[in-house]
Protein backbone atom coordinates (compact mmCIF):
# COMPACT_ATOMS: atom_id res chain seq x y z
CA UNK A 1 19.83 -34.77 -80.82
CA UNK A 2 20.44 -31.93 -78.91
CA UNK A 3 18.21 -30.12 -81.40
CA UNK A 4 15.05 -32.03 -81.19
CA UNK A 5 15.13 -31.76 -77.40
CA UNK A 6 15.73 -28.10 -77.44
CA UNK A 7 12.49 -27.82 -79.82
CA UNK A 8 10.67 -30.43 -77.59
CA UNK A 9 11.21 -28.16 -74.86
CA UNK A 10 10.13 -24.77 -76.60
CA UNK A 11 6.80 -26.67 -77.39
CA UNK A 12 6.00 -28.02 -73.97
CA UNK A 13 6.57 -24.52 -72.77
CA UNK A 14 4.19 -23.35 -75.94
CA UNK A 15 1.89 -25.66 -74.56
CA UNK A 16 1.92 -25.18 -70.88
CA UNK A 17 1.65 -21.26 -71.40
CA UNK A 18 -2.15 -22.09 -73.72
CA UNK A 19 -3.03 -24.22 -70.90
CA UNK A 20 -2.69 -21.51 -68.52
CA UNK A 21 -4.54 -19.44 -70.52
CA UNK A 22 -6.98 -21.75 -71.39
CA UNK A 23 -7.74 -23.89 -68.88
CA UNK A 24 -11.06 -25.11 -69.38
CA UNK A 25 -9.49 -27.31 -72.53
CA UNK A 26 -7.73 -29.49 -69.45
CA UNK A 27 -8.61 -32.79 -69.88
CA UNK A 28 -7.44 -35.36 -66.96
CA UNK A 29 -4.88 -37.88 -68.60
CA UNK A 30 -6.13 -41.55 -68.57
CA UNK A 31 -3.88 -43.41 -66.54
CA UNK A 32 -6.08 -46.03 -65.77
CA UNK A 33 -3.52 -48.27 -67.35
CA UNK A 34 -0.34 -47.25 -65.98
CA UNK A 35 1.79 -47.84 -64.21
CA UNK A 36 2.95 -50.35 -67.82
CA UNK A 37 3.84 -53.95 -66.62
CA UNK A 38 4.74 -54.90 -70.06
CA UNK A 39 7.01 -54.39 -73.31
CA UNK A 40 4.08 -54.54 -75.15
CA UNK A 41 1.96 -52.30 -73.39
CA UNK A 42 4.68 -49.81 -73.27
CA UNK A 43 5.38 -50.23 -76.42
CA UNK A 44 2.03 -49.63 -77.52
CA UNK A 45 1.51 -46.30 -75.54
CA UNK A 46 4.71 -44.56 -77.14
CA UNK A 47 3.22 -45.28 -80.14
CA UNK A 48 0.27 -44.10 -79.17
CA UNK A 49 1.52 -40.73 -77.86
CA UNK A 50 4.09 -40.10 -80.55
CA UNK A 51 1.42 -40.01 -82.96
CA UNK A 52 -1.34 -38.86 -81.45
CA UNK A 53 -0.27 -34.81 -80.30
CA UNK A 54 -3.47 -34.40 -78.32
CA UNK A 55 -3.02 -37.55 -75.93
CA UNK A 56 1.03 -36.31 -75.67
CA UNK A 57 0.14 -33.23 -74.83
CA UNK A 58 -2.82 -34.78 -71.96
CA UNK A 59 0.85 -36.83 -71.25
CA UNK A 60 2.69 -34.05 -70.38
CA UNK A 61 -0.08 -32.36 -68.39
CA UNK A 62 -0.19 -35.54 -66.30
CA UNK A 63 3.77 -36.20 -66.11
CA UNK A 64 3.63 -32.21 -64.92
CA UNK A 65 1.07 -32.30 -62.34
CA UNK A 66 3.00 -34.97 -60.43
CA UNK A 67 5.05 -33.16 -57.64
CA UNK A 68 7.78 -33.33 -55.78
CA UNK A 69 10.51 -30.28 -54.17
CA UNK A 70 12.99 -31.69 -56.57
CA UNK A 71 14.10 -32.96 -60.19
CA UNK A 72 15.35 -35.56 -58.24
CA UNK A 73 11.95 -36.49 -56.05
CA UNK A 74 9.80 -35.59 -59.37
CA UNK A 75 11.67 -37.66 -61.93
CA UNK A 76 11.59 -40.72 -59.15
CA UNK A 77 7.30 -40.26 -58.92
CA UNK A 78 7.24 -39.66 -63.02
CA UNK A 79 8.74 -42.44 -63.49
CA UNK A 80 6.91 -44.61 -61.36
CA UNK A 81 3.76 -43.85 -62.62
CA UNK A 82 4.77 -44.92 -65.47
CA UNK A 83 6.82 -47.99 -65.31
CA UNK A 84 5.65 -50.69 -62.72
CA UNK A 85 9.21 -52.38 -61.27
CA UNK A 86 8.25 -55.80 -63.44
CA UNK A 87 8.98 -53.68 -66.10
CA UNK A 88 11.72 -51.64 -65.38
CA UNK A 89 13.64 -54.49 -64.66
CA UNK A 90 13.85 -55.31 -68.07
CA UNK A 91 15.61 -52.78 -69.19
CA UNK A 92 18.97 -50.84 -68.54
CA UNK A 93 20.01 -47.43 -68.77
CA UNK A 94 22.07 -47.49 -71.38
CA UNK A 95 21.06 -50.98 -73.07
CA UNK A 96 22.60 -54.30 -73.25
CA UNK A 97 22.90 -57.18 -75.16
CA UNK A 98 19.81 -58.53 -73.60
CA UNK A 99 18.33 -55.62 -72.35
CA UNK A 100 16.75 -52.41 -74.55
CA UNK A 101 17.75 -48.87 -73.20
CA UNK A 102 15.29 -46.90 -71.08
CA UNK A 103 17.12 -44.01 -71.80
CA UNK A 104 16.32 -43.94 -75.61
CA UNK A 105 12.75 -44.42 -74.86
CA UNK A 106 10.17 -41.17 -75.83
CA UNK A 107 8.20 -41.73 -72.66
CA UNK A 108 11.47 -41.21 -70.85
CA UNK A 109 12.36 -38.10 -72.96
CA UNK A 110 8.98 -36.72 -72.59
CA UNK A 111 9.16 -37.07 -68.44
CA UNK A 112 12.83 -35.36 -68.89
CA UNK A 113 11.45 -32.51 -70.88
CA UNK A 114 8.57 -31.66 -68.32
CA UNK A 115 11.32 -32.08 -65.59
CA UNK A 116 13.74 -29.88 -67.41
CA UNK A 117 10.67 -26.67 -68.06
CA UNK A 118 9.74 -27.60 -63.96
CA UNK A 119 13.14 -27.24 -62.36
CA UNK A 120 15.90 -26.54 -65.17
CA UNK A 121 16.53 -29.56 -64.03
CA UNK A 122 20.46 -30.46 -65.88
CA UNK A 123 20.93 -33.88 -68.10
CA UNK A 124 23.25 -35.35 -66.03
CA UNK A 125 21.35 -34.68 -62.71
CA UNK A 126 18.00 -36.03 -64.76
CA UNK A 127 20.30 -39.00 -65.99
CA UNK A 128 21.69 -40.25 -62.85
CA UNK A 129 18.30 -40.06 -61.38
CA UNK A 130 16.72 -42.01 -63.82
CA UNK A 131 19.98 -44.38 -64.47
CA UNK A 132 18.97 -45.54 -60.97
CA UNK A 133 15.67 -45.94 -60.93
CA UNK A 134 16.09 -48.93 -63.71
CA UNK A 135 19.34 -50.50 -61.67
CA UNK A 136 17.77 -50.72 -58.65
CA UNK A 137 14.15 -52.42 -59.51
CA UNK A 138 15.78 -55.78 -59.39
CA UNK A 139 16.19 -54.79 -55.44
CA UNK A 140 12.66 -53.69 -55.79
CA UNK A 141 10.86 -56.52 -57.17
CA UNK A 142 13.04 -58.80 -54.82
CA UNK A 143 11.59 -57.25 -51.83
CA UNK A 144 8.41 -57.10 -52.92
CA UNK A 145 8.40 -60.88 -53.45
CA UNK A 146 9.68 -60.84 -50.12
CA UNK A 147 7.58 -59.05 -48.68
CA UNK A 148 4.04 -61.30 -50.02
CA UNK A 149 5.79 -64.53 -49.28
């Protein structure tokens, strides 16, 4: 496993070095759809950007345009623009019996690969930051229901 993220993160950096050099290929990632509010439609988009190189690589120039003066602050925006808190709360970190794991997810190991080539960001910092995101958006959702009642 270690492997395939190593090689992930020799082709983002690939990639991010012809963009600099090439910028007029940029193309503005559609993210008229995200944040994802559902299984389905997240479902559908890591399908879509597994197979589809050009619209992972628009992904990635997205995911790496977001900022933040940290992993920590980064991975919390990335993550957010991705997953809206209805859906995070159906998953866990590490998956249960009823819930799937976010952390097996490509969309999650594409965010952790632009994080890594931003800040050298370490697995276990990008873990824990991440970990959290998905255990608190019960606390989340609960106050935004609060919140509009």
């Amino acid at each position: 496993m270690m492997v395939k993220i190593t090689e992930e993160i020799l082709a983002v950096k690939l990639e991010a070095r012809k963009h600099r050099q090439d910028s007029t290929s940029f193309e503005v990632f559609d993210s008229k759809h995200l944040p994802l509010s559902t299984k389905e439609a997240l479902e559908e988009f890591e399908k879509t950007i597994e197979e589809n190189k050009e619209k992972l690589h628009k992904f990635k120039e997205f995911i790496g345009k977001i900022g933040g003066d940290g992993a920590a602050q980064f991975l919390r925006a990335a993550i957010r623009k991705v997953f809206a808190d209805d859906l995070a709360v159906t998953y866990s970190w590490k998956g249960t019996a009823t819930k799937p794991s976010a952390e097996r997810l490509f969309v999650v190991t594409t965010i952790k690969n632009v994080c890594y080539i931003k800040f050298l960001a370490t697995e276990k910092v990008m873990n824990g930051v991440l970990q959290k995101h998905f255990v608190h958006a019960g606390d989340r959702v609960a106050a935004k229901r609060k919140r509009t009642n």
